[in-house]
PDB file of N, CA and C in Angstrom:
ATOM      1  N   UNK A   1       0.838  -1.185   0.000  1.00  0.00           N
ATOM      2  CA  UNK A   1       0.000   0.000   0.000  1.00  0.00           C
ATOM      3  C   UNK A   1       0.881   1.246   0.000  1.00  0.00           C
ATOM      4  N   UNK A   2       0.179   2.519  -0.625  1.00  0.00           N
ATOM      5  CA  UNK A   2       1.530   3.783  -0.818  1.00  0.00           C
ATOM      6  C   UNK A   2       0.830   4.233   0.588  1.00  0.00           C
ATOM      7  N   UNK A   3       2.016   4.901   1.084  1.00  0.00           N
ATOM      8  CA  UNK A   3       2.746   5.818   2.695  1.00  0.00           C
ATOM      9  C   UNK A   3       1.167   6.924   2.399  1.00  0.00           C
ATOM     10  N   UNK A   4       0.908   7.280   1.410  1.00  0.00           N
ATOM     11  CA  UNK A   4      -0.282   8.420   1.745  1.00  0.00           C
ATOM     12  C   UNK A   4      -1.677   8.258   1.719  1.00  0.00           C
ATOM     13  N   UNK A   5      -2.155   6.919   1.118  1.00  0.00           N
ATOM     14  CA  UNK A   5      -3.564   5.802   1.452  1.00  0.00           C
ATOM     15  C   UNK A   5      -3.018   5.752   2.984  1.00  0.00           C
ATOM     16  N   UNK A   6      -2.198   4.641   3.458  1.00  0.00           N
ATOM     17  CA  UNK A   6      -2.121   4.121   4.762  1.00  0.00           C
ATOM     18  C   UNK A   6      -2.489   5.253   5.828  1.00  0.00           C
ATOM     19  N   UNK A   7      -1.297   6.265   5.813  1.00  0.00           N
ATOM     20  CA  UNK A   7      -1.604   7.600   6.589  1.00  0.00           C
ATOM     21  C   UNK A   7      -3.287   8.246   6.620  1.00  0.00           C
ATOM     22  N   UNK A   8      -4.023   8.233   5.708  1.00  0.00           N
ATOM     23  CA  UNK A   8      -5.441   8.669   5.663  1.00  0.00           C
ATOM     24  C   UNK A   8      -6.012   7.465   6.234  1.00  0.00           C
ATOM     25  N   UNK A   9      -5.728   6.300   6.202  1.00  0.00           N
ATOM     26  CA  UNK A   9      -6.491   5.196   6.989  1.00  0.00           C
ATOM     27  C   UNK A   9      -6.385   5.599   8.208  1.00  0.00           C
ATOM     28  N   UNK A  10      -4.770   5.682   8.630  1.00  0.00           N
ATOM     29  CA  UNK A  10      -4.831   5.403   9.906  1.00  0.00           C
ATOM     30  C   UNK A  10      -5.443   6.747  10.511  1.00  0.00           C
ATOM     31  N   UNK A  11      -5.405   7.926   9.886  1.00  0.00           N
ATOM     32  CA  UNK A  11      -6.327   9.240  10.688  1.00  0.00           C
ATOM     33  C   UNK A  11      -7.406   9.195  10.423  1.00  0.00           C
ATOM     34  N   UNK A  12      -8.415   9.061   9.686  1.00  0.00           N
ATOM     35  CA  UNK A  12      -9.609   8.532   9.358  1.00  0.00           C
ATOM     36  C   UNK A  12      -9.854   7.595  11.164  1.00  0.00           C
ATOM     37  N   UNK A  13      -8.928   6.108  11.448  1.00  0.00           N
ATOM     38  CA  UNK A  13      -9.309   5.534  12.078  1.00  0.00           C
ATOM     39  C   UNK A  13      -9.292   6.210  13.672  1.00  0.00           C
ATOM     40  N   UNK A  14      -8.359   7.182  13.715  1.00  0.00           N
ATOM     41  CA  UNK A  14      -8.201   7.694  15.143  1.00  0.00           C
ATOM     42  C   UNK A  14      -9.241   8.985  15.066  1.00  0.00           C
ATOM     43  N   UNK A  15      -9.603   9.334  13.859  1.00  0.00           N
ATOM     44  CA  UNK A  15     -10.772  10.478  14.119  1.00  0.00           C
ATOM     45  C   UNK A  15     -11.999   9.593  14.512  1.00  0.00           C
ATOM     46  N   UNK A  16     -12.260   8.473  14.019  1.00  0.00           N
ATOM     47  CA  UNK A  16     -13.700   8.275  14.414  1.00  0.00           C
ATOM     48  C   UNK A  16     -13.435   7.574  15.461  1.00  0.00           C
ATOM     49  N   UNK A  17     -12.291   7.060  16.110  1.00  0.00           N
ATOM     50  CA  UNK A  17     -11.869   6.313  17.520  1.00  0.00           C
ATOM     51  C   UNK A  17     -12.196   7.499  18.630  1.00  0.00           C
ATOM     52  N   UNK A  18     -12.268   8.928  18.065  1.00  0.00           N
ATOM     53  CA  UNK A  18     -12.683  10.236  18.889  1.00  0.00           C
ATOM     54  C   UNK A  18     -11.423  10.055  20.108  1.00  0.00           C
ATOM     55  N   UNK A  19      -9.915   9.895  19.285  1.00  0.00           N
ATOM     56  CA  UNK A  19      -8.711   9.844  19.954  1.00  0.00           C
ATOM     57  C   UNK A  19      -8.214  10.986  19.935  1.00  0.00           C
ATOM     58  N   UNK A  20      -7.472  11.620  20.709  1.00  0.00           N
ATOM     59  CA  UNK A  20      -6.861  12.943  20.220  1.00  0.00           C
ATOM     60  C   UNK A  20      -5.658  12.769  19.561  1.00  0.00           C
ATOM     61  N   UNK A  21      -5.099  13.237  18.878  1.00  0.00           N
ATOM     62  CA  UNK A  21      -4.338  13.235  17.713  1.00  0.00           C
ATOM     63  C   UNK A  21      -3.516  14.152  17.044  1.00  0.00           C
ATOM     64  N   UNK A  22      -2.420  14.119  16.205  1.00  0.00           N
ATOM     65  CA  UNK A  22      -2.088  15.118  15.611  1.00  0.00           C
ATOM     66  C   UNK A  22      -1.048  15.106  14.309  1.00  0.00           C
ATOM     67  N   UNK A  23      -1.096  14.928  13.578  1.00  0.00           N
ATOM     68  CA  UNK A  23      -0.848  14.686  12.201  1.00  0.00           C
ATOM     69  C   UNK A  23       0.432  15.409  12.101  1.00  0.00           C
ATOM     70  N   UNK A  24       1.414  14.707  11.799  1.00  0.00           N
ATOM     71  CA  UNK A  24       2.873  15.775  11.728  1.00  0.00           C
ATOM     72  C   UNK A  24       3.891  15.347  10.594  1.00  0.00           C
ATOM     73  N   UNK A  25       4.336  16.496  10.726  1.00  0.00           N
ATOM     74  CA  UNK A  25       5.153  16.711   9.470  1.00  0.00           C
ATOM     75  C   UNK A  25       6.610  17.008   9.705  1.00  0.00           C
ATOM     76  N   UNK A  26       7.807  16.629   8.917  1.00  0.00           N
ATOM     77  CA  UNK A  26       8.888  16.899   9.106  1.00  0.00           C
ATOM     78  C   UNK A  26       9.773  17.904   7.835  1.00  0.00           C
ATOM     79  N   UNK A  27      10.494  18.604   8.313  1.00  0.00           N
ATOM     80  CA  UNK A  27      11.126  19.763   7.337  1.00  0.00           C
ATOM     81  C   UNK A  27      10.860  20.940   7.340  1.00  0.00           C
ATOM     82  N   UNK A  28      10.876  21.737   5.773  1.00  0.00           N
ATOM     83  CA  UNK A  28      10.722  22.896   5.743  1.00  0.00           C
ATOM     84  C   UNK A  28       9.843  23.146   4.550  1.00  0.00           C
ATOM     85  N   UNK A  29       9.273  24.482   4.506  1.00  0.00           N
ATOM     86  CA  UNK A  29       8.139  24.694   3.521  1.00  0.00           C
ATOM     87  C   UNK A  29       8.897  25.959   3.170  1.00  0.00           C
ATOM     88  N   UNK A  30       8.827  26.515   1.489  1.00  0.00           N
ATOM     89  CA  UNK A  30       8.532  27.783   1.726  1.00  0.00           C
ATOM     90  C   UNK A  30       7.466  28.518   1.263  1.00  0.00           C
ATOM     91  N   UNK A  31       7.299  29.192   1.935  1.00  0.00           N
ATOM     92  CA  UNK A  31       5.855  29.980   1.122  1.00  0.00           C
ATOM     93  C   UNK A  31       6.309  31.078   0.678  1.00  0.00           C
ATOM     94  N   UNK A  32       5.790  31.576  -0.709  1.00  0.00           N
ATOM     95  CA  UNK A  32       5.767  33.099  -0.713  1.00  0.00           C
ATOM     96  C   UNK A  32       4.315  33.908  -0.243  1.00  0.00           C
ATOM     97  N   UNK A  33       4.990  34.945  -0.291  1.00  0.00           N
ATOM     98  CA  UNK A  33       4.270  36.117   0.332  1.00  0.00           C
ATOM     99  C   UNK A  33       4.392  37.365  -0.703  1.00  0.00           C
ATOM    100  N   UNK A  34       3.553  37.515  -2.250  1.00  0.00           N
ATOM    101  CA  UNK A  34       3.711  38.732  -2.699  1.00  0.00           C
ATOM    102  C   UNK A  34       4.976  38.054  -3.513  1.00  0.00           C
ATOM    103  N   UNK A  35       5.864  39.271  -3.365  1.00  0.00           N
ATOM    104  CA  UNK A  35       7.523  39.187  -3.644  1.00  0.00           C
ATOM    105  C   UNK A  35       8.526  38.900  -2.762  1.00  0.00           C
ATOM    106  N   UNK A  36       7.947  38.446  -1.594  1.00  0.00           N
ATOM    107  CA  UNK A  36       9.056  37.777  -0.011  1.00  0.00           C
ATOM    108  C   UNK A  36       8.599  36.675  -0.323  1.00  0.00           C
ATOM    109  N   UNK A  37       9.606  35.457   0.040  1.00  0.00           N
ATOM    110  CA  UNK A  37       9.489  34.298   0.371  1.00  0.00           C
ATOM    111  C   UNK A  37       9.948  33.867   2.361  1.00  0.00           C
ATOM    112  N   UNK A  38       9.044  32.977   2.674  1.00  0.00           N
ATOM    113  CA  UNK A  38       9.319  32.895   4.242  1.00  0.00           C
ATOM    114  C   UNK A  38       9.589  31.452   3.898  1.00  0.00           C
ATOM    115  N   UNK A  39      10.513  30.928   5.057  1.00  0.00           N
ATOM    116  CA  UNK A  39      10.261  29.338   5.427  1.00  0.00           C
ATOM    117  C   UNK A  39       9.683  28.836   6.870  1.00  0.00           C
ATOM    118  N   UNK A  40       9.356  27.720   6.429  1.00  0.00           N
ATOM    119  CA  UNK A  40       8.649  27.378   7.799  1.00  0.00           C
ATOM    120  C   UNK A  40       8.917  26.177   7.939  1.00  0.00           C
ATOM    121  N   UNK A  41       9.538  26.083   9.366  1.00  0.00           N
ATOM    122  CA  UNK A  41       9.988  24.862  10.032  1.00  0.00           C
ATOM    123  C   UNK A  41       9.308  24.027  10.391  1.00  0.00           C
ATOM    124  N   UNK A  42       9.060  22.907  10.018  1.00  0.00           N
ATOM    125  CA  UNK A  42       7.980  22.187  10.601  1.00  0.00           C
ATOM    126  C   UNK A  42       8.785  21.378  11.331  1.00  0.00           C
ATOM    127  N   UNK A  43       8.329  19.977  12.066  1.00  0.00           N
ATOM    128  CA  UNK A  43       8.459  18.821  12.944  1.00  0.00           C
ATOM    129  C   UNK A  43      10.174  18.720  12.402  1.00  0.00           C
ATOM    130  N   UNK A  44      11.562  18.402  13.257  1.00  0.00           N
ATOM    131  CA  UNK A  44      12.517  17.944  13.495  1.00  0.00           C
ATOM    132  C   UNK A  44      12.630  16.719  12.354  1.00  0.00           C
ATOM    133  N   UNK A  45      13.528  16.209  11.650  1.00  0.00           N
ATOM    134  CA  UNK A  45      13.835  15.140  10.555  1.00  0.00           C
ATOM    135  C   UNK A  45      13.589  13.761  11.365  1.00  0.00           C
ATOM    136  N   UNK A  46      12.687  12.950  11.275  1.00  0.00           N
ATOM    137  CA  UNK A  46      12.542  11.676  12.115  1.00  0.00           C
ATOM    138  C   UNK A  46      11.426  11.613  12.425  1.00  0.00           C
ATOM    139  N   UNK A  47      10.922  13.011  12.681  1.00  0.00           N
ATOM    140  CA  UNK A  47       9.569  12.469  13.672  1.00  0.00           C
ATOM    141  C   UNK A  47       8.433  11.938  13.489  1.00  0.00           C
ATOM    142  N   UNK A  48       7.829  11.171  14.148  1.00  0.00           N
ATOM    143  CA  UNK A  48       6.468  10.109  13.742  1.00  0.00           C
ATOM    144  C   UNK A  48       5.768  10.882  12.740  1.00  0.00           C
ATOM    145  N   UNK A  49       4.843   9.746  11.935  1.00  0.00           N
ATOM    146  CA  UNK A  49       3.629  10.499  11.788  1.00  0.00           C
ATOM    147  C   UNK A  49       2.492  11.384  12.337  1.00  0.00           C
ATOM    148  N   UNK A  50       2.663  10.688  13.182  1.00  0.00           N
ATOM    149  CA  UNK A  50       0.884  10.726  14.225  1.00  0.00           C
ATOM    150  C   UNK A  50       1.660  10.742  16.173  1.00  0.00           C
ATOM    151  N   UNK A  51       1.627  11.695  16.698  1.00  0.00           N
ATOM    152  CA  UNK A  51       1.688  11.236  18.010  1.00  0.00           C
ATOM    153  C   UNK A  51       0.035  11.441  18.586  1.00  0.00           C
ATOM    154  N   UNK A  52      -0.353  10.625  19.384  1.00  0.00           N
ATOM    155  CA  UNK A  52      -1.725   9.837  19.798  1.00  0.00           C
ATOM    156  C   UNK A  52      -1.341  10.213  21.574  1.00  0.00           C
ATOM    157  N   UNK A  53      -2.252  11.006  21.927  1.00  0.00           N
ATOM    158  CA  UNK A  53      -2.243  11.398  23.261  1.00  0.00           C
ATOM    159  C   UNK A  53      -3.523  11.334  24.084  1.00  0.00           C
ATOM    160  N   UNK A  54      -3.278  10.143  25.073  1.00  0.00           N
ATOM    161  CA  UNK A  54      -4.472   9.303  25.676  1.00  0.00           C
ATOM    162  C   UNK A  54      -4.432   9.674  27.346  1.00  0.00           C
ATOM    163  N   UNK A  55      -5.470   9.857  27.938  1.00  0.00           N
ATOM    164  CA  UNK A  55      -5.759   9.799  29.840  1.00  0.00           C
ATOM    165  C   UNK A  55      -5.997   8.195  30.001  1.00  0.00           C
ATOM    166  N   UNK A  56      -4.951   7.976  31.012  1.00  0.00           N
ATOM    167  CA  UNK A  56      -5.324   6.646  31.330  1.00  0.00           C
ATOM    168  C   UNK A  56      -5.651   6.959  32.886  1.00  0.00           C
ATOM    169  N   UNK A  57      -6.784   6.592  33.137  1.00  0.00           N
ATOM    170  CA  UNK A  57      -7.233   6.507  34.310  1.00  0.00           C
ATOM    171  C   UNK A  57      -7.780   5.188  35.309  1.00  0.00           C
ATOM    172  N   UNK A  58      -6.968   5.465  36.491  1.00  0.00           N
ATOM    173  CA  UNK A  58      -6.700   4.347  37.573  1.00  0.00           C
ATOM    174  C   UNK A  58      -7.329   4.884  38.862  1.00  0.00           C
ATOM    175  N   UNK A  59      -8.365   4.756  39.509  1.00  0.00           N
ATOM    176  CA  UNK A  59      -8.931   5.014  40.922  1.00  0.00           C
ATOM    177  C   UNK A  59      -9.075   6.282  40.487  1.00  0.00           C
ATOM    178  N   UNK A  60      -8.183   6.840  41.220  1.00  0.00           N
ATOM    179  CA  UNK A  60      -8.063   8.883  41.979  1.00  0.00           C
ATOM    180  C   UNK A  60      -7.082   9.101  40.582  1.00  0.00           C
ATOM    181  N   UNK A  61      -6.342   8.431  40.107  1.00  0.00           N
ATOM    182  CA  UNK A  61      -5.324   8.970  39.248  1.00  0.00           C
ATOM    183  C   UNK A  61      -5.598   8.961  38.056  1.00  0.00           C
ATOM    184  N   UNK A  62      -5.016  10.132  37.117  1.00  0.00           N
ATOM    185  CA  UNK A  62      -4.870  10.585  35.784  1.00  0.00           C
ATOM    186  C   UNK A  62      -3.535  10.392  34.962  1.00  0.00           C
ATOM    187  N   UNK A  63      -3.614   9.907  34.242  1.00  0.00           N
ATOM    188  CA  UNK A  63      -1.951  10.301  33.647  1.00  0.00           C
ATOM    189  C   UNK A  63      -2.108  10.162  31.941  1.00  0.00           C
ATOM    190  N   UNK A  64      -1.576  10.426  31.149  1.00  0.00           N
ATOM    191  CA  UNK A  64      -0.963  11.104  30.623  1.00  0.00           C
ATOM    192  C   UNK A  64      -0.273   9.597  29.494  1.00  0.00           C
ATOM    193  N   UNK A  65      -0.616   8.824  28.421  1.00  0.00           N
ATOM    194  CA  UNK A  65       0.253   7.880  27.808  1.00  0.00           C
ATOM    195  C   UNK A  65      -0.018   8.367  26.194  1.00  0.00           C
ATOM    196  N   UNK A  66       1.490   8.637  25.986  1.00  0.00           N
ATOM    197  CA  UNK A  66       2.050   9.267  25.133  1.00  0.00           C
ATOM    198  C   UNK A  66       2.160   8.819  23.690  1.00  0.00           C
ATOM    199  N   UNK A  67       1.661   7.936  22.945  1.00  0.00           N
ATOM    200  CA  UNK A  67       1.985   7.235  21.524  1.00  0.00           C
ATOM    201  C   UNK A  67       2.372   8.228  20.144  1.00  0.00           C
ATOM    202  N   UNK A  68       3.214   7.451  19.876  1.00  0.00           N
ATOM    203  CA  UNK A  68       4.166   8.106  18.639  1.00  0.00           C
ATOM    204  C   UNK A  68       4.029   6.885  17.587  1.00  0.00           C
ATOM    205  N   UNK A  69       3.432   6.930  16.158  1.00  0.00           N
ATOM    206  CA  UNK A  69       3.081   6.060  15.384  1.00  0.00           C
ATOM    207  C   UNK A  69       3.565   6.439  13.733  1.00  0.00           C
ATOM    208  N   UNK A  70       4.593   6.448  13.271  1.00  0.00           N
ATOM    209  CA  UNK A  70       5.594   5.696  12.180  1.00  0.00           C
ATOM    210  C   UNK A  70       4.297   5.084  11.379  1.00  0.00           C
ATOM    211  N   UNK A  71       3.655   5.761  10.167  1.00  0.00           N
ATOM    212  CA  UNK A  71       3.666   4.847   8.847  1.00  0.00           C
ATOM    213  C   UNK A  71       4.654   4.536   7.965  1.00  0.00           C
ATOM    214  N   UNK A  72       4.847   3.431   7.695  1.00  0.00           N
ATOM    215  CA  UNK A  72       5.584   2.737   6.130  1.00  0.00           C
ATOM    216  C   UNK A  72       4.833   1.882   5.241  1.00  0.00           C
ATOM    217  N   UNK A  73       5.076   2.711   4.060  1.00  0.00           N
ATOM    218  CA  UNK A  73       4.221   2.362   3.042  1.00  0.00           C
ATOM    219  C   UNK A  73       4.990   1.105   2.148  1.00  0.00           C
ATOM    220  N   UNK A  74       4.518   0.499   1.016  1.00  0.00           N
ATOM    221  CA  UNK A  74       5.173  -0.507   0.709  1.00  0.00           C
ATOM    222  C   UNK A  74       6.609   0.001  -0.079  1.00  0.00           C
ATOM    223  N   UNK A  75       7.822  -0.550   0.586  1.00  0.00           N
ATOM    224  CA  UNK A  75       8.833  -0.084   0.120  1.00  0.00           C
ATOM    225  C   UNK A  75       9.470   0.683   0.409  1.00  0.00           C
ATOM    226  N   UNK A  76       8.685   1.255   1.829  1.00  0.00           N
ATOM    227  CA  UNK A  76       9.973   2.923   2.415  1.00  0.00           C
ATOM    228  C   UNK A  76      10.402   2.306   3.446  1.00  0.00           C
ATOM    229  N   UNK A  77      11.570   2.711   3.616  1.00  0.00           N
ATOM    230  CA  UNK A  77      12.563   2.400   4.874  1.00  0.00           C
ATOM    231  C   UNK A  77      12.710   3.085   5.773  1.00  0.00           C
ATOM    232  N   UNK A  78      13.011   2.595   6.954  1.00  0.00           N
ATOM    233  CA  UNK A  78      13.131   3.547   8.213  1.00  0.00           C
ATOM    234  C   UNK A  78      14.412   4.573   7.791  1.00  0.00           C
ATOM    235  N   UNK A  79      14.522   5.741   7.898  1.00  0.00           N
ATOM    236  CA  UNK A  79      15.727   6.434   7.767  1.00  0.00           C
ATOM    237  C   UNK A  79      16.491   6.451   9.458  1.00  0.00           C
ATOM    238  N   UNK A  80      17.787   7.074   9.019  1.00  0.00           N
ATOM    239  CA  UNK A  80      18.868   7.112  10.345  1.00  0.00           C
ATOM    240  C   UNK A  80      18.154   8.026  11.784  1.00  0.00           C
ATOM    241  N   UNK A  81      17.247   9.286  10.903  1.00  0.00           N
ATOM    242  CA  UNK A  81      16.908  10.227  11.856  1.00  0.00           C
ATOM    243  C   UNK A  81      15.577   9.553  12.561  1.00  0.00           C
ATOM    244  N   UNK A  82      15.061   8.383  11.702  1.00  0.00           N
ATOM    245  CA  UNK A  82      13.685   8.052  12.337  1.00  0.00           C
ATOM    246  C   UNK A  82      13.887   6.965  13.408  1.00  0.00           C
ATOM    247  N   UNK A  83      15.291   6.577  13.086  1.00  0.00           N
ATOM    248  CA  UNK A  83      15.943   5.579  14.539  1.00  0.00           C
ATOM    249  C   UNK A  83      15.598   6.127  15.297  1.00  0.00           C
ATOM    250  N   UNK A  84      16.994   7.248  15.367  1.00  0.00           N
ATOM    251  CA  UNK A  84      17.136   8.184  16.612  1.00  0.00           C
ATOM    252  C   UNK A  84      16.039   8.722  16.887  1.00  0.00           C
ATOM    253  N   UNK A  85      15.097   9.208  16.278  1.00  0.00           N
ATOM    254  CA  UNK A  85      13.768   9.424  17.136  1.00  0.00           C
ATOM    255  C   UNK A  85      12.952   8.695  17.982  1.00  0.00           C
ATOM    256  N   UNK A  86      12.652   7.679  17.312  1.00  0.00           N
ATOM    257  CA  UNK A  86      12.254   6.371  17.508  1.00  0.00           C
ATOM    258  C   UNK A  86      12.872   5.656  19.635  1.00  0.00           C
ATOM    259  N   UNK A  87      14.379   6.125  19.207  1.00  0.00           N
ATOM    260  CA  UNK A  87      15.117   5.831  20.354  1.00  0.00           C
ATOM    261  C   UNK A  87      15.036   6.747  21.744  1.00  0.00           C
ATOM    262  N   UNK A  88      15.051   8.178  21.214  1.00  0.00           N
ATOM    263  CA  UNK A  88      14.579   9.204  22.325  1.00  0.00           C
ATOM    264  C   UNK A  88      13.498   9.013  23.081  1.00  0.00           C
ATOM    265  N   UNK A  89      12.203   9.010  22.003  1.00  0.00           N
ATOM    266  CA  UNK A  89      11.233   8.821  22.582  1.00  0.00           C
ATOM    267  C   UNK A  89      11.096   7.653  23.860  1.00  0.00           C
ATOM    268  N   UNK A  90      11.488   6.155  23.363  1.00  0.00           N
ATOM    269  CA  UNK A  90      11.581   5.193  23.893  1.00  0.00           C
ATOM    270  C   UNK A  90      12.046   5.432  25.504  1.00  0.00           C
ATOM    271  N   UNK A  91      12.997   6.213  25.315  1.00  0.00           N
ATOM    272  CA  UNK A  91      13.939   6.531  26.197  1.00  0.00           C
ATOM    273  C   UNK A  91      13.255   7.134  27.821  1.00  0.00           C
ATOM    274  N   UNK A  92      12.776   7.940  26.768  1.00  0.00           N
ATOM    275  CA  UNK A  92      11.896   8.927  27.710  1.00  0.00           C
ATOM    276  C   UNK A  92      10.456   8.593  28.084  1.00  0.00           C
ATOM    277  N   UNK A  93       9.973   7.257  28.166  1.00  0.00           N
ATOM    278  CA  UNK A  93       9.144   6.338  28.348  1.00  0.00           C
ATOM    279  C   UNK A  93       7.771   6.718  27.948  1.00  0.00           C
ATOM    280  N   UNK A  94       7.847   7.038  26.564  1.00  0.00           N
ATOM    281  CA  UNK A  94       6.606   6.859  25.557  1.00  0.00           C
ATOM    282  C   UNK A  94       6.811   5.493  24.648  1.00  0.00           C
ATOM    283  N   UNK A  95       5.416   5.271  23.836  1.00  0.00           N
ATOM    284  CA  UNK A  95       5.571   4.462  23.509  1.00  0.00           C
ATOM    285  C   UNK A  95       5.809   4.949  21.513  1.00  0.00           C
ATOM    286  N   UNK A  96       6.189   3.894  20.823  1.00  0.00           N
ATOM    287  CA  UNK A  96       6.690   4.061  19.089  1.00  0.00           C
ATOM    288  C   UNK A  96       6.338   2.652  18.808  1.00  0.00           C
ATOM    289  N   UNK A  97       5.454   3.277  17.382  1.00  0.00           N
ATOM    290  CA  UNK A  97       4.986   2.088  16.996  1.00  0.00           C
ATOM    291  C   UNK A  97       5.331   2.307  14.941  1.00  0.00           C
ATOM    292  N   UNK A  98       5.834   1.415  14.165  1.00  0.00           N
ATOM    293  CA  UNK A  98       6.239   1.452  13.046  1.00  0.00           C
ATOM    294  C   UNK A  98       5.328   0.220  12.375  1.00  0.00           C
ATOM    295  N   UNK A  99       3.923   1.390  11.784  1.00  0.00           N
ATOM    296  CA  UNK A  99       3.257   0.321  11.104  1.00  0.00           C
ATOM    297  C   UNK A  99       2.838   0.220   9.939  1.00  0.00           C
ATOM    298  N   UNK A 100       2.623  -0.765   8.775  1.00  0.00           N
ATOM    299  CA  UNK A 100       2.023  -0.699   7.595  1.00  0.00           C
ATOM    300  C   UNK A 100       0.966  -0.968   7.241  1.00  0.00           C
ATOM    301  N   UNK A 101      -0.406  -1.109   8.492  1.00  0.00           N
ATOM    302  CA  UNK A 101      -1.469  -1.494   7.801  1.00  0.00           C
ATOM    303  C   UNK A 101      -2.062  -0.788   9.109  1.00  0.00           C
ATOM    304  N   UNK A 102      -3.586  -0.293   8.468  1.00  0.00           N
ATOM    305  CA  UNK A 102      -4.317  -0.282   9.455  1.00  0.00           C
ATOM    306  C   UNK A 102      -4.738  -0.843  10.630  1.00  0.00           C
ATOM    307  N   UNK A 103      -5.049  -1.953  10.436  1.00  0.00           N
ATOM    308  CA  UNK A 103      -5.471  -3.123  11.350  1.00  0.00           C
ATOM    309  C   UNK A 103      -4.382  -2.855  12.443  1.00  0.00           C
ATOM    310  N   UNK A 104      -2.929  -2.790  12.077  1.00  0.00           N
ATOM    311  CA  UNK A 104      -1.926  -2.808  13.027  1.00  0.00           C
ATOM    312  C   UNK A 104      -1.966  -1.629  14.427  1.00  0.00           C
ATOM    313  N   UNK A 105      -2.729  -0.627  13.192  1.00  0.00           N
ATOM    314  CA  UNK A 105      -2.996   0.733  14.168  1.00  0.00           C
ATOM    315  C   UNK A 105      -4.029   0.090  15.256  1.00  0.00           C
ATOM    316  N   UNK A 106      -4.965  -0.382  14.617  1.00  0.00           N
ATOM    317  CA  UNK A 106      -6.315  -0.843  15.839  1.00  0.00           C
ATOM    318  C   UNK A 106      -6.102  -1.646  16.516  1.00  0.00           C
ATOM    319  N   UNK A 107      -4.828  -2.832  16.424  1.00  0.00           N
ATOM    320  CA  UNK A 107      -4.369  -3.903  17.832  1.00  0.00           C
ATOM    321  C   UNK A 107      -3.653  -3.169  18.626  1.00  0.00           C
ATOM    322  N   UNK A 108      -3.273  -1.737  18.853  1.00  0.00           N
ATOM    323  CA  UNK A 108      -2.414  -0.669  19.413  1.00  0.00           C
ATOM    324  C   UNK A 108      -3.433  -0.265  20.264  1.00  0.00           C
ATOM    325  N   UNK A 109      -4.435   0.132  19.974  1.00  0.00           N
ATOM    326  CA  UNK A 109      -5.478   0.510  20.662  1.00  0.00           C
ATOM    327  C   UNK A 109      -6.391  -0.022  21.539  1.00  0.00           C
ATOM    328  N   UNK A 110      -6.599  -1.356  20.734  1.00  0.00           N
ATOM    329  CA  UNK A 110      -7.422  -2.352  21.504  1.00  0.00           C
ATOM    330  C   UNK A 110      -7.237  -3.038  22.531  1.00  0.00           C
ATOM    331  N   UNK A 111      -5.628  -3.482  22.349  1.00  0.00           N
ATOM    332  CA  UNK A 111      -5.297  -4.020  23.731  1.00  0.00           C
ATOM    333  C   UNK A 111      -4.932  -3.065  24.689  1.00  0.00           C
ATOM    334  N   UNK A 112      -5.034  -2.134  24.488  1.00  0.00           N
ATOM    335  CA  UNK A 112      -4.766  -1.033  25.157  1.00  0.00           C
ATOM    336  C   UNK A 112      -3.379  -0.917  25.441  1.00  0.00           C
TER     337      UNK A 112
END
């Protein structure tokens, strides 16, 4: 499946999951303006597609579980910067998930 079907699956599936969400992008844009051109920095080289930000709630307590979710479409490879992202995050005890199909997105969810 191509990287930009999969990506609309999987937000399609977290919009009607009524998950909060946020669709991200890595690099730079430029836009013009008139006869100025600006650039605009978006998301750091590596970073997920989708980070997925959930309340998990226990008794009295609230917290806060963090998901970072990597599409690959048929044939793209993880790059060096999407390691090291991949690894920070980990680090810093969120969770990273590198997937190619929908379905994969919804066993992420389901088992909670």
């Amino acid at each position: 499946m191509r990287e930009n079907i999969l990506k609309a699956q999987i937000e399609e599936y977290l919009f009607v999951k009524h998950l909060f969400y946020l669709r991200l992008n890595s690099g730079d844009i430029v836009k013009g303006y008139g006869k100025s051109r600006r650039r605009i920095r978006l998301c750091p080289e590596g970073t997920a597609d989708f980070i997925v930000i959930q309340t998990v709630k226990s008794c009295t307590i609230s917290q806060l579980k963090v998901i970072w979710i990597e599409a690959k479409g048929e044939g793209t490879e993880w790059t060096e910067e999407q390691k090291l992202f991949a690894l920070d995050v980990v680090d810093r005890g969120m969770s990273y998930y590198v997937v190619e199909t929908v379905e994969q997105v919804q066993n992420i969810f389901e088992r909670g």
